[in-house]
Protein backbone atom coordinates (compact mmCIF):
# COMPACT_ATOMS: atom_id res chain seq x y z
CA UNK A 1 153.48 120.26 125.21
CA UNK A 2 150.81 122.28 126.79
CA UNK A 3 151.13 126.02 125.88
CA UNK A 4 152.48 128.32 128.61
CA UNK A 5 153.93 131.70 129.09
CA UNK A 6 157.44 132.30 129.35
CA UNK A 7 157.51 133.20 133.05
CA UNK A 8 156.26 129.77 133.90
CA UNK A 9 159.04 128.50 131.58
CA UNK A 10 161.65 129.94 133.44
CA UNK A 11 159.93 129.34 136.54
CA UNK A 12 159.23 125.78 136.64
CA UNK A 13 163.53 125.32 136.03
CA UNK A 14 164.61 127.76 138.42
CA UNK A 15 166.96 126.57 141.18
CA UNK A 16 164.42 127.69 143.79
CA UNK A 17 160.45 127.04 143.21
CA UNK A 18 157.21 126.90 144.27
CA UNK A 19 154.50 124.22 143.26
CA UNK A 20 150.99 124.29 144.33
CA UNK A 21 148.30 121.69 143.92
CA UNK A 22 144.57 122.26 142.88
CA UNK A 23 142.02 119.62 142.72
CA UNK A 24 138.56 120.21 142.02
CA UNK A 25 136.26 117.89 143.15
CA UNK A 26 132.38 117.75 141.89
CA UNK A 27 130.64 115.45 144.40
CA UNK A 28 127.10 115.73 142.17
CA UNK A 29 124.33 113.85 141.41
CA UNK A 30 125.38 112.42 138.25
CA UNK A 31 122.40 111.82 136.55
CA UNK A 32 120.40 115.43 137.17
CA UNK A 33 122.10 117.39 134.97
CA UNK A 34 120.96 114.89 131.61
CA UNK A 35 117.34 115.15 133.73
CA UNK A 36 116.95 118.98 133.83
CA UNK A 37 113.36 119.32 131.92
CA UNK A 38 113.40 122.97 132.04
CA UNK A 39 115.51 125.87 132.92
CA UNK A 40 113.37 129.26 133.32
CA UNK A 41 114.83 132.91 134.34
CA UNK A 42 113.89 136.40 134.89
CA UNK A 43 114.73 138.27 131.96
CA UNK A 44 117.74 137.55 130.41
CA UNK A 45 120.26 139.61 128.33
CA UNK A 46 119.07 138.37 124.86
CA UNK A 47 121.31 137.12 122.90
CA UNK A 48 124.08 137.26 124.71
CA UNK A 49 122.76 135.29 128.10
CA UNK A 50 123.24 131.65 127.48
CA UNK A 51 121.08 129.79 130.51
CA UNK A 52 121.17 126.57 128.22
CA UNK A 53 125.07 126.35 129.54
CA UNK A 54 124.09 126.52 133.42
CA UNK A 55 124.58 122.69 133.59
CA UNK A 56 127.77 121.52 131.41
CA UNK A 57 130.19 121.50 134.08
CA UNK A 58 131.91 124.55 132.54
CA UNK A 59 132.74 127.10 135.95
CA UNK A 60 134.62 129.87 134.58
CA UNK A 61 134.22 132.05 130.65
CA UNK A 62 137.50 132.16 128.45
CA UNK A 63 136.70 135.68 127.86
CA UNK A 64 135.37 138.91 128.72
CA UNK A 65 131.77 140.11 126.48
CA UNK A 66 131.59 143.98 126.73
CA UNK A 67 128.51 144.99 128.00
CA UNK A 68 126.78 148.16 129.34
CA UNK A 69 127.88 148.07 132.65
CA UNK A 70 130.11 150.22 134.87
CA UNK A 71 133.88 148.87 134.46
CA UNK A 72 132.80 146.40 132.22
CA UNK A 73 134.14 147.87 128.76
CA UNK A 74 137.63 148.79 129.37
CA UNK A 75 139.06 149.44 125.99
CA UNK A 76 142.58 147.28 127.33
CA UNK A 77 142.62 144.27 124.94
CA UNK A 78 140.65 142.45 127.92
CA UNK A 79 137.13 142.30 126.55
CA UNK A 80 135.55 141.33 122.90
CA UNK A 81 132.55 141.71 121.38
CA UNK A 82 129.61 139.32 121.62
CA UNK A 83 128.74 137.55 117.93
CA UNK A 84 124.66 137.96 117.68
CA UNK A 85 124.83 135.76 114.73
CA UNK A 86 126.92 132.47 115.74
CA UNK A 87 126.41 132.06 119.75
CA UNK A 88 128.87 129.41 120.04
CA UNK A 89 131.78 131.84 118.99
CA UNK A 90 130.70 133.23 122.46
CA UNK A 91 131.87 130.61 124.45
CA UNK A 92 130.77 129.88 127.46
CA UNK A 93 128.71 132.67 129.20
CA UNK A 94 126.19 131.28 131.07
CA UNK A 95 123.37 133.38 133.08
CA UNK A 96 123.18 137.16 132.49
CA UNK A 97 120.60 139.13 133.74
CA UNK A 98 118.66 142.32 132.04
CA UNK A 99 118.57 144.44 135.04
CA UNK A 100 121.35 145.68 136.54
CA UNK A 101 121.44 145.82 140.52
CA UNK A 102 121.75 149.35 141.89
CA UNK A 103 125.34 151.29 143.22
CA UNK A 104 124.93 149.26 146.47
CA UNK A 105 124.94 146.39 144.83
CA UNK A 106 120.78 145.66 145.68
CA UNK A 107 118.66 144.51 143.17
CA UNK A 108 115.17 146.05 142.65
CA UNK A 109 114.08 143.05 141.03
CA UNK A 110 116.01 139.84 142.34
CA UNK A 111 117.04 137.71 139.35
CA UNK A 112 116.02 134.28 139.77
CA UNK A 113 116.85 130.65 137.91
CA UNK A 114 114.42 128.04 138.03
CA UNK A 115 115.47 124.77 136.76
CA UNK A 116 113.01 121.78 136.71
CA UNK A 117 114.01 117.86 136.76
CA UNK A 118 111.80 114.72 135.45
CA UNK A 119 112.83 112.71 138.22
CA UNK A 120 113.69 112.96 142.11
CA UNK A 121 117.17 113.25 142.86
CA UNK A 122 118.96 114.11 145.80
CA UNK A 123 122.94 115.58 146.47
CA UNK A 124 124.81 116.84 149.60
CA UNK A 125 124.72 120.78 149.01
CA UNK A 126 124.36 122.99 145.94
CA UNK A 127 127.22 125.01 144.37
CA UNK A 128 126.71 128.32 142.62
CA UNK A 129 129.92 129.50 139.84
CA UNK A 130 129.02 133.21 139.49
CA UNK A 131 131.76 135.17 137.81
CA UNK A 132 135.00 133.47 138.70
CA UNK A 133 136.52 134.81 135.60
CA UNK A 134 136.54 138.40 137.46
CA UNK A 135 135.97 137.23 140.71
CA UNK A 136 132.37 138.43 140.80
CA UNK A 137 129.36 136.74 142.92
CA UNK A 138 126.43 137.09 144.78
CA UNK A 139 126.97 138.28 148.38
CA UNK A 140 123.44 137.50 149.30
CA UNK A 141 121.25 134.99 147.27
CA UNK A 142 119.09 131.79 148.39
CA UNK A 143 118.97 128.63 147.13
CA UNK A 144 115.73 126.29 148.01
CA UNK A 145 114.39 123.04 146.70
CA UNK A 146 110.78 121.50 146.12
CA UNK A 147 109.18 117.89 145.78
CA UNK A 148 107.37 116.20 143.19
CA UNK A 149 104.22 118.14 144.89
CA UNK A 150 106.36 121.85 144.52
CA UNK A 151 106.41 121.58 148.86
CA UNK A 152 109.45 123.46 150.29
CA UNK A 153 112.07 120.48 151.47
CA UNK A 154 115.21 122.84 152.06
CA UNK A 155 115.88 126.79 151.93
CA UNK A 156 119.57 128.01 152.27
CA UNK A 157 119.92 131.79 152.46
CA UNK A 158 123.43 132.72 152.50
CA UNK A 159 124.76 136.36 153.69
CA UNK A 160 128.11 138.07 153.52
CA UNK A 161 129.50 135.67 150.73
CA UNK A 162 133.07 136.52 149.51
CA UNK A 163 133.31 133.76 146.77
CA UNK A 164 133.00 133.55 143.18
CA UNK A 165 132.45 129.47 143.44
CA UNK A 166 130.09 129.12 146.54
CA UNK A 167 129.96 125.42 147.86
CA UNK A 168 126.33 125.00 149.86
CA UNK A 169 126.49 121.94 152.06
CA UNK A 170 123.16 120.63 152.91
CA UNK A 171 120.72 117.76 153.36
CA UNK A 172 118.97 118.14 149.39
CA UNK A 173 117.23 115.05 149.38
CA UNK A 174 114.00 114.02 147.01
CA UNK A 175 114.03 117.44 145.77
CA UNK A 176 112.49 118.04 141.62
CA UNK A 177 112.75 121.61 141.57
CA UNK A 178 115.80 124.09 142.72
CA UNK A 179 115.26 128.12 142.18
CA UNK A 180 118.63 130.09 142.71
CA UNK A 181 117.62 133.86 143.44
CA UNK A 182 119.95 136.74 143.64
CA UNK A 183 119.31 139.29 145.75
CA UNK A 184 122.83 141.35 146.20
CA UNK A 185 126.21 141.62 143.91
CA UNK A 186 129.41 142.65 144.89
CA UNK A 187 130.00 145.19 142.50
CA UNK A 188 127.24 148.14 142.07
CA UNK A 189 125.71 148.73 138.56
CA UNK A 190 126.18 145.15 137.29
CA UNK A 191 124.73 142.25 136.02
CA UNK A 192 124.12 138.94 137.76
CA UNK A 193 126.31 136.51 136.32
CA UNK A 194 125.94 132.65 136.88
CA UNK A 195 128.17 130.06 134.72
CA UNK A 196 127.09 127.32 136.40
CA UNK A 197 124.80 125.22 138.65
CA UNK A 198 126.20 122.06 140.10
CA UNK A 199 123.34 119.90 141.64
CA UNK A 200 126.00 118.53 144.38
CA UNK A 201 129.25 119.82 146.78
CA UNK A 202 131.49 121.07 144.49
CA UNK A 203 134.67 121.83 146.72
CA UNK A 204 138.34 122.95 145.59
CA UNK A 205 140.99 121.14 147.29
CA UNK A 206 144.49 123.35 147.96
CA UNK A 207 147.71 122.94 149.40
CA UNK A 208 145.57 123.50 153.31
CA UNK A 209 143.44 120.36 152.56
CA UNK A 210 144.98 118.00 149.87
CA UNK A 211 147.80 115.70 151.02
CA UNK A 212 148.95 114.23 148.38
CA UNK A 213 147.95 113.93 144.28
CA UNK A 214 149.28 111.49 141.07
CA UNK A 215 148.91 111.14 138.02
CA UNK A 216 150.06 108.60 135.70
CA UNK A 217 149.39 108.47 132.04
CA UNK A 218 150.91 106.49 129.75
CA UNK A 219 150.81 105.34 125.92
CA UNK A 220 152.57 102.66 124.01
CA UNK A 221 153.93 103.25 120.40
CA UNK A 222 152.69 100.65 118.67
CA UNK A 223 149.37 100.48 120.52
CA UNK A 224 149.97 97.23 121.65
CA UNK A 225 148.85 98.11 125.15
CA UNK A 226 145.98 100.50 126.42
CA UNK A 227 146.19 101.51 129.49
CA UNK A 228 144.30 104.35 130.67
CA UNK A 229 145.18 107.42 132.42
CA UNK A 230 144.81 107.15 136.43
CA UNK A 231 144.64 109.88 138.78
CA UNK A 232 144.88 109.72 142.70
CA UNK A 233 144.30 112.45 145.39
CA UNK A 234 144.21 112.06 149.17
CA UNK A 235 142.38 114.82 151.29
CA UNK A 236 142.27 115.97 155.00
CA UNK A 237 139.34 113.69 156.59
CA UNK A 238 139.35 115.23 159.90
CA UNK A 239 136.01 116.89 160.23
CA UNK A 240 134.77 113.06 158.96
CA UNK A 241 133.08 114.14 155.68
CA UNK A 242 133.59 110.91 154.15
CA UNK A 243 133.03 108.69 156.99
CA UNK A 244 130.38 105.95 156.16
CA UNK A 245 128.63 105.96 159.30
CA UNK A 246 128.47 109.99 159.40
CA UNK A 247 124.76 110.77 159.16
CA UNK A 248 125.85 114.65 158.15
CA UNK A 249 128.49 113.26 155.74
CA UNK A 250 128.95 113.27 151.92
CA UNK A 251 129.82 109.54 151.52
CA UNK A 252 126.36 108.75 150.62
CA UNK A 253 126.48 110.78 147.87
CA UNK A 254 129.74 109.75 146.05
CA UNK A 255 128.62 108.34 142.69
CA UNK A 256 131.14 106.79 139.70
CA UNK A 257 131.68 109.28 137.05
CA UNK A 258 131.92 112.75 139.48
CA UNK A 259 133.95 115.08 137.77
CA UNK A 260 137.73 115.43 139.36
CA UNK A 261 139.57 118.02 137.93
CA UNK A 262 143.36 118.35 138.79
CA UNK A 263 145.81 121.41 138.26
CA UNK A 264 149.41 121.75 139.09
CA UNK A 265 150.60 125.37 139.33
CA UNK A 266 153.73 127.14 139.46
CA UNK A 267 154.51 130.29 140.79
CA UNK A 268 155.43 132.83 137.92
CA UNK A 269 155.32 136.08 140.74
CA UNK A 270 155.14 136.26 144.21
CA UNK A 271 151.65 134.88 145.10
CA UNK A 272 150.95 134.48 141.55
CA UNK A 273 150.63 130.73 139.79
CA UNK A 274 150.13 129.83 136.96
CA UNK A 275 148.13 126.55 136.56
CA UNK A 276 148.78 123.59 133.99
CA UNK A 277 146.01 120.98 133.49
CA UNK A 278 146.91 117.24 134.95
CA UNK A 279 143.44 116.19 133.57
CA UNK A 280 139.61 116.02 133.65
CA UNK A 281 138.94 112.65 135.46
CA UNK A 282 136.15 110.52 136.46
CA UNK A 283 135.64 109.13 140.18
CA UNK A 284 136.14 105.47 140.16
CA UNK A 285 136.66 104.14 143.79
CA UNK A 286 137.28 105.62 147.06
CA UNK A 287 137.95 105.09 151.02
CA UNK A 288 138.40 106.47 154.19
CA UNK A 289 141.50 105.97 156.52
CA UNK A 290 139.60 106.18 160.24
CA UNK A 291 143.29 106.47 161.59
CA UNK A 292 144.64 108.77 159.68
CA UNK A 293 142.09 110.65 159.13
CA UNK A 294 141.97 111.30 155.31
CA UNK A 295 140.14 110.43 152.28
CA UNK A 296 141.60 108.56 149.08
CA UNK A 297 140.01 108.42 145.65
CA UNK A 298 140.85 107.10 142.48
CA UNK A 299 139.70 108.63 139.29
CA UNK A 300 139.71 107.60 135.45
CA UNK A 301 138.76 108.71 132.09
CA UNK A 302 136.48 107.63 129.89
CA UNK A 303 138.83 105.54 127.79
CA UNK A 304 138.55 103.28 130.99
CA UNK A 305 134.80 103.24 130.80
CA UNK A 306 134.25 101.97 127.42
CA UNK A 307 135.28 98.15 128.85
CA UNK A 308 131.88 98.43 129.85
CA UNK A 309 130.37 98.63 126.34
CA UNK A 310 130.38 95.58 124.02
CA UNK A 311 130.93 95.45 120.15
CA UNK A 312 129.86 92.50 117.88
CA UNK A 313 130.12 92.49 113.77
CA UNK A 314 128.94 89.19 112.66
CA UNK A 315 128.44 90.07 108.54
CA UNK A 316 130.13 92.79 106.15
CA UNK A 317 129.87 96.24 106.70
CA UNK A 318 132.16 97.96 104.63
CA UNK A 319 133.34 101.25 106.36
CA UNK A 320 136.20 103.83 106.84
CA UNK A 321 138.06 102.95 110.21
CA UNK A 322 137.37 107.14 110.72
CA UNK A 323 134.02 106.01 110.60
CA UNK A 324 134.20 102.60 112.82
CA UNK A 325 135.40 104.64 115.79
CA UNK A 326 132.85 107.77 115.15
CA UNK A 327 130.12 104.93 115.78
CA UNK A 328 132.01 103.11 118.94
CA UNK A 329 132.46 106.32 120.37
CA UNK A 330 128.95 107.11 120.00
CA UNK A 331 127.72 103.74 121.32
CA UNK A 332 129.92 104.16 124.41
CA UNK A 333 128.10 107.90 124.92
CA UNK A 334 131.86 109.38 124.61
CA UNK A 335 131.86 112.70 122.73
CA UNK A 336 135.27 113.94 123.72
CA UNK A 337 137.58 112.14 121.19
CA UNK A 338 139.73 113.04 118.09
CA UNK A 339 140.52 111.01 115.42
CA UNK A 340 144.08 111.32 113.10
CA UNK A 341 142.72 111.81 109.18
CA UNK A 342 144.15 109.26 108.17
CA UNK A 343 141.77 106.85 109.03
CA UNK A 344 138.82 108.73 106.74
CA UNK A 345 141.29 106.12 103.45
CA UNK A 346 141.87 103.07 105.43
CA UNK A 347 139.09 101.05 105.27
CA UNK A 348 137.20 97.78 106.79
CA UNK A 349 134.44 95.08 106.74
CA UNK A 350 134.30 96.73 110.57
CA UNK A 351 133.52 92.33 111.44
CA UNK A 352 134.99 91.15 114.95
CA UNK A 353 133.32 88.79 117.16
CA UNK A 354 132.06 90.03 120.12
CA UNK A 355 134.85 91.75 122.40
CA UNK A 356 134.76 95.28 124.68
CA UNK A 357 134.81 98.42 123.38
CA UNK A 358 137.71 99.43 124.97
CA UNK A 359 139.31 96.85 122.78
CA UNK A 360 138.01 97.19 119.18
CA UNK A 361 139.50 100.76 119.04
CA UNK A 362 142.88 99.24 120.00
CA UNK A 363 142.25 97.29 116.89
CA UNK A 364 140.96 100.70 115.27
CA UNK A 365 144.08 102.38 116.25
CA UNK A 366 146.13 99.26 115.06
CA UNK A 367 144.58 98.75 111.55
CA UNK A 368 144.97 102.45 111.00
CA UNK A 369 148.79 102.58 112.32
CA UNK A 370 147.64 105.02 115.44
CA UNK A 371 148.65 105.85 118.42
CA UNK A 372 145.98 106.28 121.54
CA UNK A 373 146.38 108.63 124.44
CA UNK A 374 144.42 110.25 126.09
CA UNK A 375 144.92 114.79 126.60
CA UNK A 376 144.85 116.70 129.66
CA UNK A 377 141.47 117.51 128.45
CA UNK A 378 140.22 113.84 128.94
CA UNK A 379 139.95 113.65 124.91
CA UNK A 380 140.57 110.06 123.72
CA UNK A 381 143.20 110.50 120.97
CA UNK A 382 144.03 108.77 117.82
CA UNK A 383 146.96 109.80 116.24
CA UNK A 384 149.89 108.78 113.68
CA UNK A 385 152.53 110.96 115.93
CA UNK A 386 155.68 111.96 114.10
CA UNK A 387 159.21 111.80 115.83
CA UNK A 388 159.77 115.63 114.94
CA UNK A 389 162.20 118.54 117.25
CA UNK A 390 162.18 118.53 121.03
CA UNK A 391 160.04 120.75 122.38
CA UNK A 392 161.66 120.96 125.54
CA UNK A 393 164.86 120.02 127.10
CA UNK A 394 165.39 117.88 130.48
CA UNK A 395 169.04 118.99 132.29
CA UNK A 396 171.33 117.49 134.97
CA UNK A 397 170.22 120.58 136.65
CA UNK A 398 166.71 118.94 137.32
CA UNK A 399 167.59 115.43 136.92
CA UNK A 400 168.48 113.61 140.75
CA UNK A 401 170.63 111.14 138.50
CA UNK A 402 171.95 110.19 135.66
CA UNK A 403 169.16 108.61 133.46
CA UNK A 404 169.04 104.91 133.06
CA UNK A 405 169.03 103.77 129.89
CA UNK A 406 168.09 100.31 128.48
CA UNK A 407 167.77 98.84 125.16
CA UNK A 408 164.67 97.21 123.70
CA UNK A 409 165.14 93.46 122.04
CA UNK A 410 165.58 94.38 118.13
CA UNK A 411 162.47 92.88 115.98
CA UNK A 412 163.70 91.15 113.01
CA UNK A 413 160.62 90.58 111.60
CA UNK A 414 156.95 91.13 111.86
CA UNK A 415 154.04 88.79 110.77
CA UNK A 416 150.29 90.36 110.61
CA UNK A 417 147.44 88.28 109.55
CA UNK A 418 144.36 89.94 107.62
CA UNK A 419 141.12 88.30 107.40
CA UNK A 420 138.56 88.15 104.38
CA UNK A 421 136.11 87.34 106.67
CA UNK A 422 135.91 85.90 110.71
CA UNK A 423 136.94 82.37 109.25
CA UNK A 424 139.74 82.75 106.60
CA UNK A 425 142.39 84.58 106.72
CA UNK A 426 146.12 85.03 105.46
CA UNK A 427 149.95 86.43 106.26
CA UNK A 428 151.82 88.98 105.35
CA UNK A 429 155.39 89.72 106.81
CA UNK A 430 157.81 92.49 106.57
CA UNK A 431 161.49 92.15 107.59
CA UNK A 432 163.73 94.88 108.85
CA UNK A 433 166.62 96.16 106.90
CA UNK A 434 170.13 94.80 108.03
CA UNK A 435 168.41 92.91 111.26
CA UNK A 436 169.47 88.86 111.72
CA UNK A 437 169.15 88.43 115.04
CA UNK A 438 165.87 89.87 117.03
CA UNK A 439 162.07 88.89 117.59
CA UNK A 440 159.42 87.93 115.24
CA UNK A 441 156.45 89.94 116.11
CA UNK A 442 152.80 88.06 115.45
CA UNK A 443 149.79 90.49 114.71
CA UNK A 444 147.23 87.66 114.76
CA UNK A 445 143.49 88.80 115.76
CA UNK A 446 142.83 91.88 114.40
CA UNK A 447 139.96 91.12 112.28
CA UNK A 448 139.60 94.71 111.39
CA UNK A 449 142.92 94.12 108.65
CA UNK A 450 141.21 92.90 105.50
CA UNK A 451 143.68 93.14 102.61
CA UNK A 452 147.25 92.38 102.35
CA UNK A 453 148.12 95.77 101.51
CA UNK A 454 146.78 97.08 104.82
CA UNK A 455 148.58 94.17 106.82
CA UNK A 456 151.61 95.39 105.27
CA UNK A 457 151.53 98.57 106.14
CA UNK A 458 150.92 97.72 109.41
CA UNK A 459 153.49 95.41 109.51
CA UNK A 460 156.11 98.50 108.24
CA UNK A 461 154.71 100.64 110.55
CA UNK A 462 155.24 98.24 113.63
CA UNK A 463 159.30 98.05 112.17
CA UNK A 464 159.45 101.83 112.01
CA UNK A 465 157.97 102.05 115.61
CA UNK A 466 160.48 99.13 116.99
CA UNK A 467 163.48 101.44 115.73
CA UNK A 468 163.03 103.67 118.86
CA UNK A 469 164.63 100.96 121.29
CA UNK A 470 166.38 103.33 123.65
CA UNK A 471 163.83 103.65 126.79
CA UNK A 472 165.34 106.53 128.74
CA UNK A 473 163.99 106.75 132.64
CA UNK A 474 164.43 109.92 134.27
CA UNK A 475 163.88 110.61 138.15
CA UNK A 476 163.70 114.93 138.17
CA UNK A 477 161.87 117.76 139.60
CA UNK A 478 159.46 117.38 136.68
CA UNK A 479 157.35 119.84 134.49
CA UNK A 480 153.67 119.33 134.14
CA UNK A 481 153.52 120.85 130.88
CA UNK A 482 154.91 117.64 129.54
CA UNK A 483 152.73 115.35 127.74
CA UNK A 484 152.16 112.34 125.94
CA UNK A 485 154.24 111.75 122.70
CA UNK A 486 156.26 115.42 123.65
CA UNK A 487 159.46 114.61 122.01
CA UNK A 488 162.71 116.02 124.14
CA UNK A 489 166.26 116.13 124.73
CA UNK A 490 167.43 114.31 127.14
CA UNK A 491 171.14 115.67 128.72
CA UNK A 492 173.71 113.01 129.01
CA UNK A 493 177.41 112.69 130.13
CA UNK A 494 179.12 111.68 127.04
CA UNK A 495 178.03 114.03 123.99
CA UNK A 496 174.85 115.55 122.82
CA UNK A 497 171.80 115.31 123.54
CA UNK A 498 169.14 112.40 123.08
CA UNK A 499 166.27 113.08 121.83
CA UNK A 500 162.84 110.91 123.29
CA UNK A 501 159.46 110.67 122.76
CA UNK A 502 157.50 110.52 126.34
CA UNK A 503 155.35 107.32 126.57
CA UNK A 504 155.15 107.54 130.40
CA UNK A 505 154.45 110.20 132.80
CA UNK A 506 154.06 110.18 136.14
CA UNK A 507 153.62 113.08 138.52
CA UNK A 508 153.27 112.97 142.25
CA UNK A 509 153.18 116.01 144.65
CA UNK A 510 153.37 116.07 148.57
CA UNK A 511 153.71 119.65 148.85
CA UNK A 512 156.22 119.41 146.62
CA UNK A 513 156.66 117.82 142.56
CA UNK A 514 158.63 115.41 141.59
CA UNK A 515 158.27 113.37 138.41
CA UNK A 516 159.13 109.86 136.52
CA UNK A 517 159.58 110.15 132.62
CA UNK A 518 159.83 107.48 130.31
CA UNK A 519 160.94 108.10 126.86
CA UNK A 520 161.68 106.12 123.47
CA UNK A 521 164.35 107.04 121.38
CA UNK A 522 166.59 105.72 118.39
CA UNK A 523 169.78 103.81 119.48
């Protein structure tokens, strides 16, 4: 369950509450920020200044560094200080200039961030994150852009800003060079501070321009399915942004793979939310409705990508299965993943003819008696989850009705074959205790099971799994906190409480939440 305060807690039960919806959507050239060549900047604040960070799609710092500024070491439990040693325990920090501006907020010396590409590329705007952590940011600053020949193409000079993440829409086409200079802050006697530099239109969609968001995620206990998380948001279209045939548009510039990042908050005070994470998504496909004038778009992760990569293991290559997926995942250019221990003992001749990526972790996950999901952070997940204590508890007070309840076909017995090698292979079964009448479930393919005593313990675990038969399907007001193999008690007429693992999840908000939960259970 994601980790939240208590007033959100009681909040997000409360007979009467408010939901809002956030969606961040980063309509970037994809490819520039892997092409920046060079980053160069007036003097920074050595070592603390971190300009190597101004293009990881990280807009707002964790934490406050104390620094020698007015108001900027308030001895409140609000700031730390900044490790000299080990940068990383910094976190992100971004841009920080040397000089600070003067009591008007004027800087003697304007601050300036050049970065440098290999290649032409072209977006629809520019977006600066200054300080959004303490809702600091430039109130005057330019951005321009240069050709391959360092010839002015576009100069933006904005005046009177009032925003910590400033969206610049523009024409930046065939551009090789932008320079970001700061010229006024909106505190006196501080530092410029930029987190990041998105080379696109980075625009947050609220509750005045989003219509509608969902989210479904989902994960199957014995990892006999792999479906990946999907995400869907519709936006107000009726300036005609994302109109084809709108020369001033942005749907030129929609790529695959722009960051979507979704948040569902609930308010905790009045005016004050407090956000949960629905995910950090991918854009995948998109339209525009002419007639009623909005925009829809589809996002995915990047377990949904990896179909795209191919695996092929012809000979022996002896291997942990920890190991297998450390060098899929790297193949497939996915560093966001995490991978159960248990998979450093268990291991393979890693040989399967040729198949998708996607695929041989399924039989990764499967040889090593996994689960896979995928977290709010868009980290692929490979787990051997444990049916341990709810960690939450799902009333008739939030439920619309009574949940409905069905129960799974018992499994009598499963079979699951283990090959020596991609031509000869064998069977071994396990049947469950005190079961005559049910399936038999075949494990046939997976050529990633190479001894008997793996295949049975596979074979166990698939029994052990097949025990939680109950599927309970709820219809409720929904808390996005929830997550992926959550266990939690599930209210019901006629004594205590269930208990269920969620396998399903699915979230949709109009203004208003409401949620579908599907969760496995013993009978």
């Amino acid at each position: 369950m994601y980790p939240t305060t208590q007033a959100y807690k009681d909040a997000v039960y409360a007979p009467t509450r408010r939901v809002t919806a956030r969606v961040t959507f980063d309509i970037s050239d994809v490819t520039a920020p892997g092409d920046v060549s060079s980053i160069v900047v007036t003097p920074e604040l050595t070592p603390i200044s971190q300009k190597s960070q101004l293009n990881n799609n990280v807009r707002e710092a964790a934490t406050n560094l104390a620094t020698l500024e007015q108001d900027r070491f308030r001895l409140d439990g609000s700031f730390s200080f900044a490790d000299d040693v080990t940068l990383a325990n910094n976190g992100d920090v971004g841009f920080i200039s040397g000089p600070l501006c003067g009591a008007d907020g004027v800087f003697a010396s304007a601050p300036t961030i050049t970065l440098t590409f290999g290649a032409l590329h072209s977006s629809a705007g520019i977006t600066v994150a200054f300080d959004v952590h303490n809702n600091e940011y430039a109130t005057e600053f330019n951005v321009s852009a240069f050709n391959a020949s360092d010839v002015l193409i576009e100069s933006v000079d904005i005046a009177g800003n009032t925003k910590p993440l400033r969206a610049i829409f523009g024409q930046f086409a065939g551009y090789k060079k932008i320079v970001v200079t700061i010229n006024k802050w909106s505190v006196g006697n501080r530092r410029a501070r930029v987190l990041e530099i998105d080379f696109g239109y980075v625009e947050v969609y609220t509750d005045e321009t989003l219509i509608s968001c969902n989210l479904i995620e989902e994960m199957d206990m014995i990892s006999g399915q792999l479906p990946s998380p999907e995400f869907r948001f519709a936006v107000d279209n009726s300036d005609r942004a994302f109109n084809i045939l709108n020369p001033n548009g942005v749907y030129n510039y929609l790529q695959q793979r722009q960051q979507v990042k979704a948040e569902l908050g609930v308010e905790i005070s009045s005016g004050v939310y407090e956000y949960v994470p629905l995910g950090d998504y991918l854009l995948w496909e998109w339209t525009s409705e002419e007639g009623a004038l909005t925009a829809s778009f589809t996002a995915r992760t990047n377990l949904y990508l990896m179909e795209n990569f191919d695996y092929e293991q012809l000979t022996p290559s002896s291997k942990s299965l920890h190991a297998l997926a450390v060098q899929v995942f790297a193949a497939c250019g996915v560093t966001n993943y995490s991978l159960d221990s248990a998979l450093l003992s268990i291991t393979t001749n890693s040989m399967a003819q040729k198949t998708d990526c996607k695929s041989l972790l399924q039989m990764i996950a499967l040889a090593g008696r996994c689960n896979i999901y995928v977290t709010r952070d868009n980290v692929i997940t490979l787990k051997q989850v444990s049916f341990g204590a709810a960690v939450d508890r799902v009333d008739f007070d939030n439920i619309y009705s009574e949940p409905k309840i069905e129960l799974e076909r018992a499994v009598k017995q499963v079979d699951v074959t283990y090959w020596t090698d991609l031509n000869t292979s064998a069977v071994s079964s396990v049947s469950a205790s005190g079961v005559d009448v049910g399936d038999v479930l075949k494990l046939e393919g997976n050529t990633l099971i190479n001894t008997s005593a793996i295949a049975l313990a596979v074979a166990n675990w698939i029994i052990a799994q097949k025990q939680y038969r109950a599927k309970y399907s709820i219809n409720w007001r929904g808390n996005p906190a929830h997550e992926l193999a959550d266990v939690i008690a599930i209210e019901n007429t006629y004594g205590a409480d269930k208990n269920g693992m969620i396998t399903k999840n699915e979230l949709i908000y109009q203004g208003y939440l409401q949620a579908r939960t599907e969760a496995k259970g013993a009978v």
